[in-house]
C-alpha atoms as a PDB file:
ATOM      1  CA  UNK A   1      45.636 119.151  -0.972  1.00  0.00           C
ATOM      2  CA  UNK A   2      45.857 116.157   1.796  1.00  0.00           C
ATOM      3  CA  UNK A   3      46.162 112.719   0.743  1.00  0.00           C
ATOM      4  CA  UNK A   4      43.410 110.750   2.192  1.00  0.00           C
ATOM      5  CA  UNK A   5      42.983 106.903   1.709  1.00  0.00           C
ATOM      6  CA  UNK A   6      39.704 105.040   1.812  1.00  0.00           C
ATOM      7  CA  UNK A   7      39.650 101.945   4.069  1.00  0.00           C
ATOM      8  CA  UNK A   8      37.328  99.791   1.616  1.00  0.00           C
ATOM      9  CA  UNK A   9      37.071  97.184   4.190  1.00  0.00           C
ATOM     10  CA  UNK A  10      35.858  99.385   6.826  1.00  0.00           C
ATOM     11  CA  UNK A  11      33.144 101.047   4.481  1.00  0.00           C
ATOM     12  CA  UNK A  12      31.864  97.391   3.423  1.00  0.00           C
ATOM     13  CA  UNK A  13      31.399  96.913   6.575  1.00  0.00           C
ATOM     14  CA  UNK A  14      29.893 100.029   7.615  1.00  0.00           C
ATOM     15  CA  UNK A  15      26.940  99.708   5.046  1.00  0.00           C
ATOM     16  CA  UNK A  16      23.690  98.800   5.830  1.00  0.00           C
ATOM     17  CA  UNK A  17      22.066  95.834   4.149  1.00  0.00           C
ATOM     18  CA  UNK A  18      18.721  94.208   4.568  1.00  0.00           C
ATOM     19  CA  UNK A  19      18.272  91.002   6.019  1.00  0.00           C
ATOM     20  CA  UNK A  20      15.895  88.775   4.014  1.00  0.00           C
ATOM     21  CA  UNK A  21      12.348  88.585   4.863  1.00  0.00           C
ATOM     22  CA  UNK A  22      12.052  84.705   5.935  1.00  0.00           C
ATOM     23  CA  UNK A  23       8.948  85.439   7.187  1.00  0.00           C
ATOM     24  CA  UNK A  24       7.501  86.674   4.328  1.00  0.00           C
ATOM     25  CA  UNK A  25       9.289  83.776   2.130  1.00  0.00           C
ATOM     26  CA  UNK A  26       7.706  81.184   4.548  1.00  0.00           C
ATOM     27  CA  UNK A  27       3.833  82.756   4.106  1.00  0.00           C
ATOM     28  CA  UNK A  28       4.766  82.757   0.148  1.00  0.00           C
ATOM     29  CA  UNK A  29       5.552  79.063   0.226  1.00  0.00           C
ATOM     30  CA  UNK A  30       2.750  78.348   2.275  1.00  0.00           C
ATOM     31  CA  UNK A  31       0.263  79.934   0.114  1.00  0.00           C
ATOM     32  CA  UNK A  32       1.769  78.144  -2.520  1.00  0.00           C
ATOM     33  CA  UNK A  33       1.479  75.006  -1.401  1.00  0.00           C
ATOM     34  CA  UNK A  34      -1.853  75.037  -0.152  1.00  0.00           C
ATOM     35  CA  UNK A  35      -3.299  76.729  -3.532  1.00  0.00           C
ATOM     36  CA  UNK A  36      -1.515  73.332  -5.127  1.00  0.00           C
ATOM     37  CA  UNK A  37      -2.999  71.186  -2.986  1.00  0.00           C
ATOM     38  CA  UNK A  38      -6.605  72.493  -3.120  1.00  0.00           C
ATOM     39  CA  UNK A  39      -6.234  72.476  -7.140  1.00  0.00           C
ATOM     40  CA  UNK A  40      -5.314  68.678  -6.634  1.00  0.00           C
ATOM     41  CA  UNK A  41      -8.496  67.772  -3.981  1.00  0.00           C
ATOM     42  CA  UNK A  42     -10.600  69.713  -6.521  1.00  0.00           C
ATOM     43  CA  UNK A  43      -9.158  68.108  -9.869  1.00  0.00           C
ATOM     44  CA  UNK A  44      -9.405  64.900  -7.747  1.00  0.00           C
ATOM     45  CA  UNK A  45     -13.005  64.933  -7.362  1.00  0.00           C
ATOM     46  CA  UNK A  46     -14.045  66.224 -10.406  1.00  0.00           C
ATOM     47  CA  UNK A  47     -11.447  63.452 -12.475  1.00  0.00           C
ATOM     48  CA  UNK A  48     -13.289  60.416  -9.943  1.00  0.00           C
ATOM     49  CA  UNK A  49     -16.869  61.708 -10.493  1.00  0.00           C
ATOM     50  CA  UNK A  50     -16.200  61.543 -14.485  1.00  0.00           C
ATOM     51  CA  UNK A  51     -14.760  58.397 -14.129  1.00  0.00           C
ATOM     52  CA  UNK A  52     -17.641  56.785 -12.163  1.00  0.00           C
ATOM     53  CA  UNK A  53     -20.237  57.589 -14.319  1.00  0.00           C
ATOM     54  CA  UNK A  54     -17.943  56.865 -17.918  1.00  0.00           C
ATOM     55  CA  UNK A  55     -17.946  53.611 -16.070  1.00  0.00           C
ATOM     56  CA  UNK A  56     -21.584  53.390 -15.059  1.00  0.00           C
ATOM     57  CA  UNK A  57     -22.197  54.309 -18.586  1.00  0.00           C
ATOM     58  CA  UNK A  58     -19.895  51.108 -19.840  1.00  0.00           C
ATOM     59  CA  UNK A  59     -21.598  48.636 -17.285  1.00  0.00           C
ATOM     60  CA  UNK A  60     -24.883  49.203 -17.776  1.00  0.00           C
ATOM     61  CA  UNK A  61     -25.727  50.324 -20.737  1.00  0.00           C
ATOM     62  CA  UNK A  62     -26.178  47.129 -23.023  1.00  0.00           C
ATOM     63  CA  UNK A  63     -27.253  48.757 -26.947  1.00  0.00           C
ATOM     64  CA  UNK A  64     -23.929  50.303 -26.796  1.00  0.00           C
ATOM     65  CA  UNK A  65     -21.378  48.749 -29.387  1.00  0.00           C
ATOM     66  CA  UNK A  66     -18.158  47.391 -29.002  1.00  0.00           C
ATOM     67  CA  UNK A  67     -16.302  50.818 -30.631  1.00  0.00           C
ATOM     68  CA  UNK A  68     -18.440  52.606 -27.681  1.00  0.00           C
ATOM     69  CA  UNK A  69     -17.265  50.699 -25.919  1.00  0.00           C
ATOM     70  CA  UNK A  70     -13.352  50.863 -27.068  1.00  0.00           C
ATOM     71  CA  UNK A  71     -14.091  54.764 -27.128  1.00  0.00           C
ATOM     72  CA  UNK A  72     -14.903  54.356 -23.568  1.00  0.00           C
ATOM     73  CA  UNK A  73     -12.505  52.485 -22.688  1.00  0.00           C
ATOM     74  CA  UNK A  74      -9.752  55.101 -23.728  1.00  0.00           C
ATOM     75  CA  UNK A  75     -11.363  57.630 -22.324  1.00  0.00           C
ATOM     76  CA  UNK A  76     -11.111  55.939 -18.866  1.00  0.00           C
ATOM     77  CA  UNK A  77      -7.549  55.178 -19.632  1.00  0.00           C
ATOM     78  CA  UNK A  78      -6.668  58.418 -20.146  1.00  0.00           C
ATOM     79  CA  UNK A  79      -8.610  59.697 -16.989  1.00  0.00           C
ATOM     80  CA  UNK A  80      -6.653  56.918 -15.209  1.00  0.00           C
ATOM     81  CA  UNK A  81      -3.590  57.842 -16.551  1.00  0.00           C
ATOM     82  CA  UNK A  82      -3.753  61.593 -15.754  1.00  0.00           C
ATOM     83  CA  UNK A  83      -5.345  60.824 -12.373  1.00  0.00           C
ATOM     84  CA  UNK A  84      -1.876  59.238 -11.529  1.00  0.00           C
ATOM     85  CA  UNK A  85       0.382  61.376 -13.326  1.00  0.00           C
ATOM     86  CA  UNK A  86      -1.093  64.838 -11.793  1.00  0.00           C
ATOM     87  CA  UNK A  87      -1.619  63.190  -7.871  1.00  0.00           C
ATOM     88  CA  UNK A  88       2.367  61.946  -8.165  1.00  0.00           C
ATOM     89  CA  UNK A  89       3.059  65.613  -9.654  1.00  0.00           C
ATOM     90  CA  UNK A  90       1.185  67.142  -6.752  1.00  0.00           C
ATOM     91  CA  UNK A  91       2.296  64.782  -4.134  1.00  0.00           C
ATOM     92  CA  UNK A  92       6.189  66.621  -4.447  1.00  0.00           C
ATOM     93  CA  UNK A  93       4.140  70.123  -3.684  1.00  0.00           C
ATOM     94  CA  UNK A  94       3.338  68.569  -0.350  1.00  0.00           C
ATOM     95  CA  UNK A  95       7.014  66.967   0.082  1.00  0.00           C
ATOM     96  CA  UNK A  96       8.317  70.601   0.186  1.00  0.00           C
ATOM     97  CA  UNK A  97       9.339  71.289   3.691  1.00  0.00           C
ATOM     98  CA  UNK A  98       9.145  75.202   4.519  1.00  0.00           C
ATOM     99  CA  UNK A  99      12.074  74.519   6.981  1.00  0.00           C
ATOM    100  CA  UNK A 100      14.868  73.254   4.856  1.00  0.00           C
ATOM    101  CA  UNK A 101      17.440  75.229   4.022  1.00  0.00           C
ATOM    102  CA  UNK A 102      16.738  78.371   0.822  1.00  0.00           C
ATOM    103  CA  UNK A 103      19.258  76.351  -1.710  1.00  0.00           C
ATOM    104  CA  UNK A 104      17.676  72.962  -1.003  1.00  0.00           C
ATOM    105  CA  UNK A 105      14.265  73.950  -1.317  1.00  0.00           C
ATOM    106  CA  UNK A 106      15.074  76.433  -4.740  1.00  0.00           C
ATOM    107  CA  UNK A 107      16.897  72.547  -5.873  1.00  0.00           C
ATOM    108  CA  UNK A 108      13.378  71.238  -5.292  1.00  0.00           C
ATOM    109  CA  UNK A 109      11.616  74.065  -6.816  1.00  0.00           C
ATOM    110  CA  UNK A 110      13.619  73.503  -9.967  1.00  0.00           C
ATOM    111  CA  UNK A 111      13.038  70.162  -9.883  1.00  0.00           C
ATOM    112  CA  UNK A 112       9.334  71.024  -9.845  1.00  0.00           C
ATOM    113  CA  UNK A 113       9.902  73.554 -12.404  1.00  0.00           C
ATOM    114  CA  UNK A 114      11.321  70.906 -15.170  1.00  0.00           C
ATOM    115  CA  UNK A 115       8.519  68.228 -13.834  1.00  0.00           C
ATOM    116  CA  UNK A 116       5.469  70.860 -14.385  1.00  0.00           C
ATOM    117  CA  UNK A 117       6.925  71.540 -18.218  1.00  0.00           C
ATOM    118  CA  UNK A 118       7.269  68.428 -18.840  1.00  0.00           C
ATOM    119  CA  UNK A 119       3.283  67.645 -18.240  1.00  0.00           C
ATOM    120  CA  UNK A 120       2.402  70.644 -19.855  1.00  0.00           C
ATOM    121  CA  UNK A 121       4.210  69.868 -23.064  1.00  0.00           C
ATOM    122  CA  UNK A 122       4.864  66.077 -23.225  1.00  0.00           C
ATOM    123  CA  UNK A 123       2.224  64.376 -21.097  1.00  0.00           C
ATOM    124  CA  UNK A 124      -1.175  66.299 -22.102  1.00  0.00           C
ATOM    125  CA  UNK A 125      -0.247  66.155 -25.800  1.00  0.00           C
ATOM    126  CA  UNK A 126      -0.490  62.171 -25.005  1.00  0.00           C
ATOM    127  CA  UNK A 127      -3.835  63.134 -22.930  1.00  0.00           C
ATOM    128  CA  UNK A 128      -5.417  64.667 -25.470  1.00  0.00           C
ATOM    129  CA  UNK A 129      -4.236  62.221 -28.356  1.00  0.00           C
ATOM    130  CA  UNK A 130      -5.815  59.265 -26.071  1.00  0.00           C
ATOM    131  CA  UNK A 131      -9.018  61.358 -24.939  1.00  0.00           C
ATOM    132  CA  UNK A 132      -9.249  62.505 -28.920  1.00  0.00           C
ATOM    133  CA  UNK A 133      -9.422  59.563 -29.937  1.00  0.00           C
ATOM    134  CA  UNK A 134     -11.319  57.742 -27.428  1.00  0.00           C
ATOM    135  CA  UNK A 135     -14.397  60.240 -27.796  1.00  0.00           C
ATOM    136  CA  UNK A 136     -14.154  59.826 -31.721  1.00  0.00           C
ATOM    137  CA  UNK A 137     -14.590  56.283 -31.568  1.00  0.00           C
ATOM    138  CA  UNK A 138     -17.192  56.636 -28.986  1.00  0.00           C
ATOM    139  CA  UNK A 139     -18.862  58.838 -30.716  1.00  0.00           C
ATOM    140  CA  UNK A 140     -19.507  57.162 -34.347  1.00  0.00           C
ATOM    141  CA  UNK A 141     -22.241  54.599 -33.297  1.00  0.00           C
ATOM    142  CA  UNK A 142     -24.267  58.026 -32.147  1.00  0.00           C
ATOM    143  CA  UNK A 143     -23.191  59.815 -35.096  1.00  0.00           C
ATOM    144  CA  UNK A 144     -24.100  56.814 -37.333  1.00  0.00           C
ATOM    145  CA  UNK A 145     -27.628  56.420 -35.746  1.00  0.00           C
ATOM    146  CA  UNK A 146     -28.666  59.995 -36.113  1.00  0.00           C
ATOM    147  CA  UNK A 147     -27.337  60.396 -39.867  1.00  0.00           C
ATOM    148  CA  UNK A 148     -24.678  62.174 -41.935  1.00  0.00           C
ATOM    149  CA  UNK A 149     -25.628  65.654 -41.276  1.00  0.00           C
ATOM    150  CA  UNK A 150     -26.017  65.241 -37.615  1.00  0.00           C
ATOM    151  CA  UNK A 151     -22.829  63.291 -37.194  1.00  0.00           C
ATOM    152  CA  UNK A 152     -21.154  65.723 -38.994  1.00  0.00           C
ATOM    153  CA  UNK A 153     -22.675  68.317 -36.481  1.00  0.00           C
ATOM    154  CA  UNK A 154     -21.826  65.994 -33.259  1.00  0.00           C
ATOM    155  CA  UNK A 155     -17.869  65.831 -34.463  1.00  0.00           C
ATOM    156  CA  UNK A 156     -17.506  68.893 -35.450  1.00  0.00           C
ATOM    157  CA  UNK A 157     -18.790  70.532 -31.974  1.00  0.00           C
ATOM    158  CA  UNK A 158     -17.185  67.984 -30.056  1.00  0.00           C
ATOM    159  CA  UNK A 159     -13.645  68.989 -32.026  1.00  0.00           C
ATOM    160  CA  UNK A 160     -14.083  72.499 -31.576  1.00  0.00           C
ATOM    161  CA  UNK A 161     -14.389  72.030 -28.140  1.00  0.00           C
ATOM    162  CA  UNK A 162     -11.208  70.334 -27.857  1.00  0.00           C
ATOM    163  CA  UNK A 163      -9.568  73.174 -30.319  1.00  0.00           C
ATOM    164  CA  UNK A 164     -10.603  75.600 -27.523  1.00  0.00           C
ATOM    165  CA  UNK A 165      -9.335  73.725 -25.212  1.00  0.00           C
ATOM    166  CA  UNK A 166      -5.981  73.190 -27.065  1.00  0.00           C
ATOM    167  CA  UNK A 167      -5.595  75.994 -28.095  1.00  0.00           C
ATOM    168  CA  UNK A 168      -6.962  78.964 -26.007  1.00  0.00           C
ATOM    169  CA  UNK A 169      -7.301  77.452 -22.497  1.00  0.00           C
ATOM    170  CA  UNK A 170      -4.612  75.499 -21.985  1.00  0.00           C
ATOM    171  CA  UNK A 171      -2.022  78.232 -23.069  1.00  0.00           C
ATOM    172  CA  UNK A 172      -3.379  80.221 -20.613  1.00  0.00           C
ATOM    173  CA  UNK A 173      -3.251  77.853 -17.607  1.00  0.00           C
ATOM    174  CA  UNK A 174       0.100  76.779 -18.860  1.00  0.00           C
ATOM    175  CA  UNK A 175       1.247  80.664 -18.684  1.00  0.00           C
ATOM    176  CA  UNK A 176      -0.645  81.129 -15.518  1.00  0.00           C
ATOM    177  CA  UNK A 177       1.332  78.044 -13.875  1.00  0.00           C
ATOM    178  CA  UNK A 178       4.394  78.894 -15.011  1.00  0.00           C
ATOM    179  CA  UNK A 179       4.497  82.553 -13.922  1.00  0.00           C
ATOM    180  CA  UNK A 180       3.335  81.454 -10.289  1.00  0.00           C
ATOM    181  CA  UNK A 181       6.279  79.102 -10.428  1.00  0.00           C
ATOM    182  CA  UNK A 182       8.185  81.304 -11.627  1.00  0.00           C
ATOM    183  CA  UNK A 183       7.421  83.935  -9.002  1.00  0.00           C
ATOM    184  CA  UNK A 184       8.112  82.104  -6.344  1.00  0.00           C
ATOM    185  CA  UNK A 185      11.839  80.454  -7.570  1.00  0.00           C
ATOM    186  CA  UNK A 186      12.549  84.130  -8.121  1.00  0.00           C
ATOM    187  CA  UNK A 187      11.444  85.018  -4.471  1.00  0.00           C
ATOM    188  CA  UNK A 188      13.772  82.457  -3.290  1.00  0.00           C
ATOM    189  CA  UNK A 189      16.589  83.398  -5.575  1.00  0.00           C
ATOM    190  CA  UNK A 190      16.378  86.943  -4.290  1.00  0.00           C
ATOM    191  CA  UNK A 191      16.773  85.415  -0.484  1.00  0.00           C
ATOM    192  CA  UNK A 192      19.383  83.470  -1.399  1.00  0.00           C
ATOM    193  CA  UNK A 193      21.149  86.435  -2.738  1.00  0.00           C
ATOM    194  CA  UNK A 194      20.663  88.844   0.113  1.00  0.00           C
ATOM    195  CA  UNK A 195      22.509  86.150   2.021  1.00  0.00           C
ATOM    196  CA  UNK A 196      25.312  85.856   0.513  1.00  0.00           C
ATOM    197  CA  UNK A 197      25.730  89.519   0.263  1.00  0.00           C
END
């Protein structure tokens, strides 16, 4: 039986491998990017046209009390507040430059990544807190002028609202976000990969 030795180095060599799909990275980036952007012009507008008329509604309407008022007045605040916390959020989206280099832009991604969790845990827990409250203290000059049973009916729908909001849609956005996220540091981790194959 002949003794044959393998030459490892000349069958690394000899195997094929596939070069990563920049292209298709690229379109994937841009996609993303523009689906973040259009979800911050439309979250924009709808955020601004709330706030005008909460503030129409505090300016000109005089029979309202001062805890409508105060209601109001956190209400705005936290529209304010998440107007400038999601437009700085969004604002890195459009900072990511398709050209840099895969590990610099996954860095950025992460970065993203830790940023996005951190409003969906910490800062809309403080959103809803201030919005909670706002529209309960808004709400009890209404609920006092239209009687117990009625106020009980006008809290209780507006806090089931907010339960179903809590609770069943934003876990679902939340998952949606992060698996898009996801998706796309995983995309870049696989090109990153095939290079340094």
């Amino acid at each position: 039986m002949e003794n044959k030795e393998l030459d490892f180095a000349k069958l690394w060599h000899a195997q094929q491998t596939t070069k990563p799909d920049i292209k298709d990275l690229r379109l994937k980036i841009a996609k993303y990017k523009k689906e973040n952007v259009r979800k911050q012009i439309f979250a924009n507008i709808n955020l601004i046209i709330t706030l005008t008329v909460l503030v129409l509604i505090w300016v000109n309407l005089d029979q309202l009390k001062w805890s409508s008022k105060l209601g109001l007045s956190l209400i705005i605040l936290a529209i304010c507040i998440s107007l400038f916390k999601f437009n700085k959020f969004y604002r890195k989206f459009n900072k990511l430059d398709e050209g840099t280099d895969s590990n610099t832009y996954l860095q950025k991604l992460l970065q993203i990544q830790v940023e996005q969790k951190n409003i969906q845990h910490k800062f809309i827990n403080t959103y809803f807190i201030i919005l909670g409250t706002g529209l309960a203290i808004y709400l009890w000059q209404f609920a006092v002028l239209l009687g117990t049973m009625n106020g009980i009916l006008i809290y209780t729908a507006t806090f089931l609202w907010i339960g179903f909001v809590w609770f069943y849609l934003r876990p679902r956005i939340t998952k949606k976000q992060e698996a898009k996220l996801n998706a796309l540091i995983e995309h870049v981790k696989s090109q990153i990969n095939q290079v340094d194959i």
